[in-house]
PDB file of N, CA and C in Angstrom:
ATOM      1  N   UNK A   1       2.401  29.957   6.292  1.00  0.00           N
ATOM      2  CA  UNK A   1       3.755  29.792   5.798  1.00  0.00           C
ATOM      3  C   UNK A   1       4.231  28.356   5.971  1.00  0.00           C
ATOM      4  N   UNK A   2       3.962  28.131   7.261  1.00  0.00           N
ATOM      5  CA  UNK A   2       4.264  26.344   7.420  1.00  0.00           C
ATOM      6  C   UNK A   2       3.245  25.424   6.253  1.00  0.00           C
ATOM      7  N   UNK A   3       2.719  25.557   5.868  1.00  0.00           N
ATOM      8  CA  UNK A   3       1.551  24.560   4.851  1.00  0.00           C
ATOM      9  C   UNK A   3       2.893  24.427   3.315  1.00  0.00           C
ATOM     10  N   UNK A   4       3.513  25.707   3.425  1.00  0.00           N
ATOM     11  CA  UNK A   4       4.596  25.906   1.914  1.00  0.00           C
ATOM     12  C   UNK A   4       5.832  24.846   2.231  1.00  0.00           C
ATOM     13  N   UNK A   5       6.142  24.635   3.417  1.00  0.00           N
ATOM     14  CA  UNK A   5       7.242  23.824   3.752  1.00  0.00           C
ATOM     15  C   UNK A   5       6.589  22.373   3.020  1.00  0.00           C
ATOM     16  N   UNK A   6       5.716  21.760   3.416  1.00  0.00           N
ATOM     17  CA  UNK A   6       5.261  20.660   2.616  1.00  0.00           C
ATOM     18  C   UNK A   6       4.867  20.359   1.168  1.00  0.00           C
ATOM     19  N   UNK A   7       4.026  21.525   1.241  1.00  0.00           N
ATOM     20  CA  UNK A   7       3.401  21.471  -0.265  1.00  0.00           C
ATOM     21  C   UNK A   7       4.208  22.262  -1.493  1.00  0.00           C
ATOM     22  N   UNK A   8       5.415  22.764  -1.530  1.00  0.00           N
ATOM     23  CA  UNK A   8       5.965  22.982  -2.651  1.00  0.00           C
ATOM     24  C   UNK A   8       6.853  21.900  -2.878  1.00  0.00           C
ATOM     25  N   UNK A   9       7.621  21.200  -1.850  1.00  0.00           N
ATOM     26  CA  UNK A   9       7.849  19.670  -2.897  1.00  0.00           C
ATOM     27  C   UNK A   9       7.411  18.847  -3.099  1.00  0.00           C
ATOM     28  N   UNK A  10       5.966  18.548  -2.390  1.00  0.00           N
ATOM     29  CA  UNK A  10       4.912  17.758  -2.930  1.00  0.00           C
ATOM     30  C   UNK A  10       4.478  18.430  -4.246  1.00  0.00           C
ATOM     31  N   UNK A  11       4.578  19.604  -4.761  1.00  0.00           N
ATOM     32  CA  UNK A  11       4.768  20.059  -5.823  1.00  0.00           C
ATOM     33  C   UNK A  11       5.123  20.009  -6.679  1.00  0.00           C
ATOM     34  N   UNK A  12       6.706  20.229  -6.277  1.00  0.00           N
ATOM     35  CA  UNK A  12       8.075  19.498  -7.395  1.00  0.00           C
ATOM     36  C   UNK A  12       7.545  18.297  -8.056  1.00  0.00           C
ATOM     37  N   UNK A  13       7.946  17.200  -6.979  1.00  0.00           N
ATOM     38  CA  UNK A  13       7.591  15.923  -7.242  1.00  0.00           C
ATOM     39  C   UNK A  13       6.369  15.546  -8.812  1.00  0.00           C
ATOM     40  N   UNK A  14       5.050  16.211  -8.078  1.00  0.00           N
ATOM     41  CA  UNK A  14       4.098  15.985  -9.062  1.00  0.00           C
ATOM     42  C   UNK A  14       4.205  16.352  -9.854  1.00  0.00           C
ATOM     43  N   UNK A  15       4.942  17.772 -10.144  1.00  0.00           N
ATOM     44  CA  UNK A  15       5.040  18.235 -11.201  1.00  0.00           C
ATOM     45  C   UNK A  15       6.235  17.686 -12.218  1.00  0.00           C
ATOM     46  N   UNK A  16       7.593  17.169 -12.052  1.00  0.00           N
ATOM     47  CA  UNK A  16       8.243  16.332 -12.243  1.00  0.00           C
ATOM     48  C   UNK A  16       7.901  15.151 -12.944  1.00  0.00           C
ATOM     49  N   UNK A  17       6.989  14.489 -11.947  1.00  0.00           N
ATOM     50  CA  UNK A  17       6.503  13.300 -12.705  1.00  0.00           C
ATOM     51  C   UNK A  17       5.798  13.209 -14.063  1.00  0.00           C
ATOM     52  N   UNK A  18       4.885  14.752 -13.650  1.00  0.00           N
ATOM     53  CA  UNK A  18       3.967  14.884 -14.889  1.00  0.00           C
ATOM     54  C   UNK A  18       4.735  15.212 -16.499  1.00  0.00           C
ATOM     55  N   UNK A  19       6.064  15.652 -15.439  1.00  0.00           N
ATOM     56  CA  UNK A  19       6.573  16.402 -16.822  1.00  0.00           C
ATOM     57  C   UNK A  19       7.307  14.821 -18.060  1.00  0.00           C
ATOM     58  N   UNK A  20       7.629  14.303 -16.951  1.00  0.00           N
ATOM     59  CA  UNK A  20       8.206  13.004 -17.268  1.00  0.00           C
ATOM     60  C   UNK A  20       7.767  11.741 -18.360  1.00  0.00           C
ATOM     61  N   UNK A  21       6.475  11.641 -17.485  1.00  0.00           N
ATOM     62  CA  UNK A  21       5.132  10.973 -18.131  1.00  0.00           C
ATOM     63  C   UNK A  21       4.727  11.423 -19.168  1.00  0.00           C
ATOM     64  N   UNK A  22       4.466  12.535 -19.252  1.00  0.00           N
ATOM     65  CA  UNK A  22       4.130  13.701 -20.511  1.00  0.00           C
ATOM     66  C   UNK A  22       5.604  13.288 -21.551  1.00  0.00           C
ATOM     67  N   UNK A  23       5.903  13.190 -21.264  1.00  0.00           N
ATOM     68  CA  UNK A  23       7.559  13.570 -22.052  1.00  0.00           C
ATOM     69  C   UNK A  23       7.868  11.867 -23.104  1.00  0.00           C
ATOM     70  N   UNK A  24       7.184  10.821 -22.414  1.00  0.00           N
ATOM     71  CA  UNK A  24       7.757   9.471 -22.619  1.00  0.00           C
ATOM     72  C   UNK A  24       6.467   9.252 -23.773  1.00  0.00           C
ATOM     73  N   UNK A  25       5.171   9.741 -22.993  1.00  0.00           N
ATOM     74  CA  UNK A  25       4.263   9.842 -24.267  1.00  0.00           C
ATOM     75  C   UNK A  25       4.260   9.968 -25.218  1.00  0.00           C
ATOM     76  N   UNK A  26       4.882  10.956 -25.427  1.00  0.00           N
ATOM     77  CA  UNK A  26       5.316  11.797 -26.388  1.00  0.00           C
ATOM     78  C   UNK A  26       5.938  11.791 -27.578  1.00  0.00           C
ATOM     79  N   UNK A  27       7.080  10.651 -26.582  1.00  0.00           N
ATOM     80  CA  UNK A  27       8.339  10.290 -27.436  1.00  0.00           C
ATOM     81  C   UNK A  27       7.940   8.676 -28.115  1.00  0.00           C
ATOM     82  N   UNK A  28       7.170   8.091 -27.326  1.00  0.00           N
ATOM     83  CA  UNK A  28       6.531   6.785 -27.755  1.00  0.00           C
ATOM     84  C   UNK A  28       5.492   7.270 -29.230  1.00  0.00           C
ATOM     85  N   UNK A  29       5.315   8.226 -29.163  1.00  0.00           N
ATOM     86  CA  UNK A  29       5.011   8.305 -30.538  1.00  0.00           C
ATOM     87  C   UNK A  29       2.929   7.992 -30.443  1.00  0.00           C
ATOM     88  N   UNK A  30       2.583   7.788 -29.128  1.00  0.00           N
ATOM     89  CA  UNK A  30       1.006   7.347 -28.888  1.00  0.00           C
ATOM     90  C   UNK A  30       0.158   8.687 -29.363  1.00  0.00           C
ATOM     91  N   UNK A  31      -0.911   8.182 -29.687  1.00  0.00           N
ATOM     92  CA  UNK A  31      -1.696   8.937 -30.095  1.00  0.00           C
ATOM     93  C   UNK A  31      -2.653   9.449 -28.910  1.00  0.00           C
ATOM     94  N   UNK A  32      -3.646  10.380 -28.876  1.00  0.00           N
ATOM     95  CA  UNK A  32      -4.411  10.990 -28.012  1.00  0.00           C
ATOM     96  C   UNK A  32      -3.910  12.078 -27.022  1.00  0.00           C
ATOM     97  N   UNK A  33      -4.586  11.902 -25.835  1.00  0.00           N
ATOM     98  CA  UNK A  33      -3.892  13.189 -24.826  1.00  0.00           C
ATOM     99  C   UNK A  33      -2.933  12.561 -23.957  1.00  0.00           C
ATOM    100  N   UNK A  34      -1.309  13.108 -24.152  1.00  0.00           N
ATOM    101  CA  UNK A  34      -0.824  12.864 -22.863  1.00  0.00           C
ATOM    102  C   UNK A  34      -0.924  12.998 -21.428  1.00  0.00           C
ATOM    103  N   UNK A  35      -2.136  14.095 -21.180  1.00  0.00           N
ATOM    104  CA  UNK A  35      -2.057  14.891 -19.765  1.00  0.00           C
ATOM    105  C   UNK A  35      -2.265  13.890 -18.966  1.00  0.00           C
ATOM    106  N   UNK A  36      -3.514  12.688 -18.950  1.00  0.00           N
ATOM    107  CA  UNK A  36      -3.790  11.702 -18.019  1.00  0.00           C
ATOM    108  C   UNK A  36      -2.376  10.876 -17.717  1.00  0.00           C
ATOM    109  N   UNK A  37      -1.678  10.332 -18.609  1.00  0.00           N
ATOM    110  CA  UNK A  37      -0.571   9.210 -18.616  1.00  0.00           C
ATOM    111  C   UNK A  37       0.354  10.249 -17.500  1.00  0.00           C
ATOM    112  N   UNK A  38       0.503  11.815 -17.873  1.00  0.00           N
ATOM    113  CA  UNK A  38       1.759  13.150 -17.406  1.00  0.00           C
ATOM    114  C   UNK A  38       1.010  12.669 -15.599  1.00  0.00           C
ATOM    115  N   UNK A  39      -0.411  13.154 -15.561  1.00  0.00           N
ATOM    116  CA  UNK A  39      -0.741  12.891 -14.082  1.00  0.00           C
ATOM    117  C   UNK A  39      -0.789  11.683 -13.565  1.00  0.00           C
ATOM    118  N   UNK A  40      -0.887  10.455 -14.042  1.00  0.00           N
ATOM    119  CA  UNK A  40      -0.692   9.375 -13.355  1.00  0.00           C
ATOM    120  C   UNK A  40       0.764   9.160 -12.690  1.00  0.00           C
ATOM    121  N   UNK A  41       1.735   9.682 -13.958  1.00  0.00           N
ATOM    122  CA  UNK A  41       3.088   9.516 -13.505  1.00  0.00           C
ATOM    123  C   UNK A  41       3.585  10.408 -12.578  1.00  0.00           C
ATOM    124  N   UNK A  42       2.983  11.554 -11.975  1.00  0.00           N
ATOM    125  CA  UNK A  42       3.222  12.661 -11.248  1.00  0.00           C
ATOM    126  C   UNK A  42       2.789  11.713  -9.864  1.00  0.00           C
ATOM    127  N   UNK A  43       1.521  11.474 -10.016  1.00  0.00           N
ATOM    128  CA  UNK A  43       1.239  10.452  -9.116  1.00  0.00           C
ATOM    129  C   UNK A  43       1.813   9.229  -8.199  1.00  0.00           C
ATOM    130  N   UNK A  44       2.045   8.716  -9.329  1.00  0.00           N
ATOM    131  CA  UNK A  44       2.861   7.629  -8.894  1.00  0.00           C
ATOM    132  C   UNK A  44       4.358   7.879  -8.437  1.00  0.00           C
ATOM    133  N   UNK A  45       4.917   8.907  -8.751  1.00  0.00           N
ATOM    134  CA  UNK A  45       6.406   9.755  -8.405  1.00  0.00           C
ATOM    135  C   UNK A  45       6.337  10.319  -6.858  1.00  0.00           C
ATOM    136  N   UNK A  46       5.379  10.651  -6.647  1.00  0.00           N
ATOM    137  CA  UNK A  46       4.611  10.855  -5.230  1.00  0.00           C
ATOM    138  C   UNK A  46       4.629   9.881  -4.276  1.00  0.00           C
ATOM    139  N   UNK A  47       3.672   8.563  -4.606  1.00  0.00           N
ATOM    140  CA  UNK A  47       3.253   7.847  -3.660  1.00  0.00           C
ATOM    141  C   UNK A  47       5.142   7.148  -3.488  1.00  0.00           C
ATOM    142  N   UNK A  48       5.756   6.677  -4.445  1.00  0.00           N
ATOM    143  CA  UNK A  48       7.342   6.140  -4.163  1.00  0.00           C
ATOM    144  C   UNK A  48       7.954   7.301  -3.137  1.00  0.00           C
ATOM    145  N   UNK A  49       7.934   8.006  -3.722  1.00  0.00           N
ATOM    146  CA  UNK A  49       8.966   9.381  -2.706  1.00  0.00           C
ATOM    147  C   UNK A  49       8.516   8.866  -1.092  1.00  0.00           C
ATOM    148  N   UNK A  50       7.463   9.707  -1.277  1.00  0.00           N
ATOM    149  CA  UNK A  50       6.323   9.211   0.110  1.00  0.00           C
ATOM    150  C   UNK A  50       6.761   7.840   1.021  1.00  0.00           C
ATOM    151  N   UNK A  51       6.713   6.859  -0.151  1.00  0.00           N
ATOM    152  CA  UNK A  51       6.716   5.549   0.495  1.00  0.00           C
ATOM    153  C   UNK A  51       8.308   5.770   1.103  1.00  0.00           C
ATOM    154  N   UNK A  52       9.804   6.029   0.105  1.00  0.00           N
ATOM    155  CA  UNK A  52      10.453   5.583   0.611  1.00  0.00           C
ATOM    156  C   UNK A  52      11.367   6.547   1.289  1.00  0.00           C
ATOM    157  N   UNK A  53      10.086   7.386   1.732  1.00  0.00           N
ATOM    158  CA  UNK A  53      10.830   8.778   2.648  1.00  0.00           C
ATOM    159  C   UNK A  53       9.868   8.338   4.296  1.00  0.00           C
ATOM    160  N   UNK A  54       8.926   7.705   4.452  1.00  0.00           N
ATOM    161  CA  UNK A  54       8.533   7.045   5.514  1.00  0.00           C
ATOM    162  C   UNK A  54       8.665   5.937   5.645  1.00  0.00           C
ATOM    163  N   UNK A  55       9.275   4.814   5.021  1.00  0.00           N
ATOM    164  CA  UNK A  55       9.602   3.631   5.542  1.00  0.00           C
ATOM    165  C   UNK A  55      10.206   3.559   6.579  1.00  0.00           C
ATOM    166  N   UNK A  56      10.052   3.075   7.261  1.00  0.00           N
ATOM    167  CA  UNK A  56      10.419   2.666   8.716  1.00  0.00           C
ATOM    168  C   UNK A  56      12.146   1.589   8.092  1.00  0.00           C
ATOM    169  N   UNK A  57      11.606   0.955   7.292  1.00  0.00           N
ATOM    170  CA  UNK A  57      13.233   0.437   6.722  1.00  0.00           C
ATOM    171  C   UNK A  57      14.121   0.355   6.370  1.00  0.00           C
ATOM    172  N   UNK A  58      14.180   1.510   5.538  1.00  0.00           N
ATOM    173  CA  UNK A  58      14.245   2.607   5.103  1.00  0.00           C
ATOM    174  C   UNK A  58      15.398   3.921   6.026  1.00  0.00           C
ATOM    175  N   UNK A  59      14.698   3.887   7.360  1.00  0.00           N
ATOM    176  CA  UNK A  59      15.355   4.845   8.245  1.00  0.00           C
ATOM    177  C   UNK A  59      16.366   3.717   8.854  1.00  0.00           C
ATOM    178  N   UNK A  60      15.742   3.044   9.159  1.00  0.00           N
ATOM    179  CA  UNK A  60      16.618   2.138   9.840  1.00  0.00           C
ATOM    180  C   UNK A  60      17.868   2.286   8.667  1.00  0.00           C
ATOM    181  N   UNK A  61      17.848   1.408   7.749  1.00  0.00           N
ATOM    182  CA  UNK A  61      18.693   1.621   6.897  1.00  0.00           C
ATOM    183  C   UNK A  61      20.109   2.929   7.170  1.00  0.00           C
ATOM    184  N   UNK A  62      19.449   3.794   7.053  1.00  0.00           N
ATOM    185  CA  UNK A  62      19.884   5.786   6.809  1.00  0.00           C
ATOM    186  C   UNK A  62      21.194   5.295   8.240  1.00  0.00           C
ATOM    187  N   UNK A  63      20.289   4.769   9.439  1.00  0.00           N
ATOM    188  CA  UNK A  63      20.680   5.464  10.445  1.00  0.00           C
ATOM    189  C   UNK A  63      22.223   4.299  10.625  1.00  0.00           C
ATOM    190  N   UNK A  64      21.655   3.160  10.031  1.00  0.00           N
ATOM    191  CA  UNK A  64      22.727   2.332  10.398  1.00  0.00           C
ATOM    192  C   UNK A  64      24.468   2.756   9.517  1.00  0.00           C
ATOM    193  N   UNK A  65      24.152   3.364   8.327  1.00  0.00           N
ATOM    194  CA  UNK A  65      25.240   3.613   7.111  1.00  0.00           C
ATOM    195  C   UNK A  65      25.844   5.076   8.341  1.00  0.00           C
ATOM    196  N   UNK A  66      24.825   5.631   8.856  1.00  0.00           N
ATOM    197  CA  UNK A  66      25.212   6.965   9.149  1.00  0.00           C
ATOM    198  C   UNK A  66      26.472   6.758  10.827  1.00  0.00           C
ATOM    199  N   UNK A  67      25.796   5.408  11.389  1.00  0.00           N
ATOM    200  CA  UNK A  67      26.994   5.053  12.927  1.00  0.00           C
ATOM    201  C   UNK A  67      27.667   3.948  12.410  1.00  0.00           C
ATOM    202  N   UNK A  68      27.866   3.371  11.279  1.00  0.00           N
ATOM    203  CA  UNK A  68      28.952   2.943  10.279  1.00  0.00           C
ATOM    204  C   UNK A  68      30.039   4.013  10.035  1.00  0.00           C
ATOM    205  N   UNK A  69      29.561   4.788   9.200  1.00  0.00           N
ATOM    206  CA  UNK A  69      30.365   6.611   9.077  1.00  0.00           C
ATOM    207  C   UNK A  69      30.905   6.662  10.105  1.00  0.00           C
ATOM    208  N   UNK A  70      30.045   6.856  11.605  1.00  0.00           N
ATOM    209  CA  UNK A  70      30.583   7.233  12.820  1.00  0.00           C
ATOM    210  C   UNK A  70      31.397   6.444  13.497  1.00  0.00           C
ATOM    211  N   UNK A  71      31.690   5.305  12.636  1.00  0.00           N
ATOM    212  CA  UNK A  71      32.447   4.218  13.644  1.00  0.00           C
ATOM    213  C   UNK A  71      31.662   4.066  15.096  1.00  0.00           C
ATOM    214  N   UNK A  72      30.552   3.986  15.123  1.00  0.00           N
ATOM    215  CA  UNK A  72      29.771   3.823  16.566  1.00  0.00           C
ATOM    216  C   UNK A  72      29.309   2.332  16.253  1.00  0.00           C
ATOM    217  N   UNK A  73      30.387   1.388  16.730  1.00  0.00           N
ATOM    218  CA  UNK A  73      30.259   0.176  16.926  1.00  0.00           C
ATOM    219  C   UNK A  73      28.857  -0.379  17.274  1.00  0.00           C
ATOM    220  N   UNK A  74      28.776   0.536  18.497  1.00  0.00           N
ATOM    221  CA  UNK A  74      27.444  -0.465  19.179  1.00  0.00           C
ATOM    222  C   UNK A  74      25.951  -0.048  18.789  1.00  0.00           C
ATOM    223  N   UNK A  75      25.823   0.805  18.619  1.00  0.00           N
ATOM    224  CA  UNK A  75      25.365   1.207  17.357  1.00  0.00           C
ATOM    225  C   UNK A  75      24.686   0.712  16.193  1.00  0.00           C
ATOM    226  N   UNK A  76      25.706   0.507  15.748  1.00  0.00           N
ATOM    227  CA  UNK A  76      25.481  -0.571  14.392  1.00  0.00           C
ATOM    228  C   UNK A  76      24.838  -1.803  14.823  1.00  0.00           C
ATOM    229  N   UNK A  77      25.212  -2.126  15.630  1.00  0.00           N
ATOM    230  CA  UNK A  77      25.182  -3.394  16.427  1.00  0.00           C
ATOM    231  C   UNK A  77      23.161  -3.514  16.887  1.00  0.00           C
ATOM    232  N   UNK A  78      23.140  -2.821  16.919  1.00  0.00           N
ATOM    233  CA  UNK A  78      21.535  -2.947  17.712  1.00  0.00           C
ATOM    234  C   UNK A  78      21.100  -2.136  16.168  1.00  0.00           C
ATOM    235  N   UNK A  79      21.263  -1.959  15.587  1.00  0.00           N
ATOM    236  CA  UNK A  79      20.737  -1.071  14.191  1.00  0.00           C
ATOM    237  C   UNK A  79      20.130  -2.621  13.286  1.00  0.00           C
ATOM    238  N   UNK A  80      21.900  -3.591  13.173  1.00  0.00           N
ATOM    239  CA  UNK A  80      21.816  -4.505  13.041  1.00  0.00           C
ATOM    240  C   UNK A  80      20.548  -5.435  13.040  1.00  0.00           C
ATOM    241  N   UNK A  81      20.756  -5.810  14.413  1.00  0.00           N
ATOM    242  CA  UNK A  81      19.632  -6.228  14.971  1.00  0.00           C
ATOM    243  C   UNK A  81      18.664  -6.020  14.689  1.00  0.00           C
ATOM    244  N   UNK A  82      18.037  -5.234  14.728  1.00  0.00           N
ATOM    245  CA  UNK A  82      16.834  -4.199  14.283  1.00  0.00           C
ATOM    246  C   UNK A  82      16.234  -5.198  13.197  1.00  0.00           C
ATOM    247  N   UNK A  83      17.383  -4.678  12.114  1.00  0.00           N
ATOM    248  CA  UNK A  83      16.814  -4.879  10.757  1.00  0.00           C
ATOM    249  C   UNK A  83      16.782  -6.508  10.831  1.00  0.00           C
ATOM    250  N   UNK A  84      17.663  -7.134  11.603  1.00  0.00           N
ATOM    251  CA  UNK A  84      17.286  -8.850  11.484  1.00  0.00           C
ATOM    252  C   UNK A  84      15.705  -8.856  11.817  1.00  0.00           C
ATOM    253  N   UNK A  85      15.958  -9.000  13.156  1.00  0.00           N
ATOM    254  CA  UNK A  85      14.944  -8.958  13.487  1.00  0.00           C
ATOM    255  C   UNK A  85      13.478  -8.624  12.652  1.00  0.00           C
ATOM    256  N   UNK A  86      13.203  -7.599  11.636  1.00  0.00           N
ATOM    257  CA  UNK A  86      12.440  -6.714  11.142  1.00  0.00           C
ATOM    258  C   UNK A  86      11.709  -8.356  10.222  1.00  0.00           C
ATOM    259  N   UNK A  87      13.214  -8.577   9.441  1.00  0.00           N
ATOM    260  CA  UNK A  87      13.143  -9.307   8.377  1.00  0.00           C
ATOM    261  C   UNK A  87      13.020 -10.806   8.281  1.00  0.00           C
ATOM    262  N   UNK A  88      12.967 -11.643   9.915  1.00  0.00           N
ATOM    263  CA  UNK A  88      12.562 -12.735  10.488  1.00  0.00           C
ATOM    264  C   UNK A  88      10.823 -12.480  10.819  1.00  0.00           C
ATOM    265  N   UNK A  89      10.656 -11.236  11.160  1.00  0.00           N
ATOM    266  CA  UNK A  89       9.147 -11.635  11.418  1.00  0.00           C
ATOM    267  C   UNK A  89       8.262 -11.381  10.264  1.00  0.00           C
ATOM    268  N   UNK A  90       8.641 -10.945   9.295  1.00  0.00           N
ATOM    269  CA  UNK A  90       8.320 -10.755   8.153  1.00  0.00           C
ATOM    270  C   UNK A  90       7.839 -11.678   7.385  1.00  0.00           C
ATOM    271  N   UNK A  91       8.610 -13.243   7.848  1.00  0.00           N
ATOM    272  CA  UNK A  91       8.140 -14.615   7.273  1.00  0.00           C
ATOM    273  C   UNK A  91       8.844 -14.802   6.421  1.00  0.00           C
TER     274      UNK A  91
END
């Protein structure tokens, strides 16, 4: 039952994308099979989600808007930081 918690919106997603990809094909008027262009874009709808549902910068981000909301000054303050910091060693 726990394996369904992951893999039906890794589901969505792909399937989404495919439908998407499939759909633009389509409408572009290209000739041949859409299904490869439908799964690349399912694909690629994936690896973004993925990417910007584990970014570490991402959270930072989330958490800083969220003790902004909270008026948690200090908080912000080292959240702040954080992200300087992140984006100085970065080069």
């Amino acid at each position: 039952m726990g394996v369904f918690v992951f893999a039906v919106p890794v589901l969505l997603v792909v399937v989404l994308g495919y439908a998407l990809g499939y759909a633009a094909w389509e409408a572009a008027g290209l000739g041949g099979n859409p299904e490869p262009a439908g799964w690349l874009t399912g694909l690629a709808l994936l690896a973004a989600v993925s990417w910007l549902l584990l970014s570490r910068r991402a959270r930072l981000r989330r958490a800083l808007r969220r003790a902004r909301a909270r008026g948690d000054d200090a908080e912000s303050a080292r959240l702040r930081a954080e992200l300087t910091r992140r984006r100085r060693g970065r080069g």
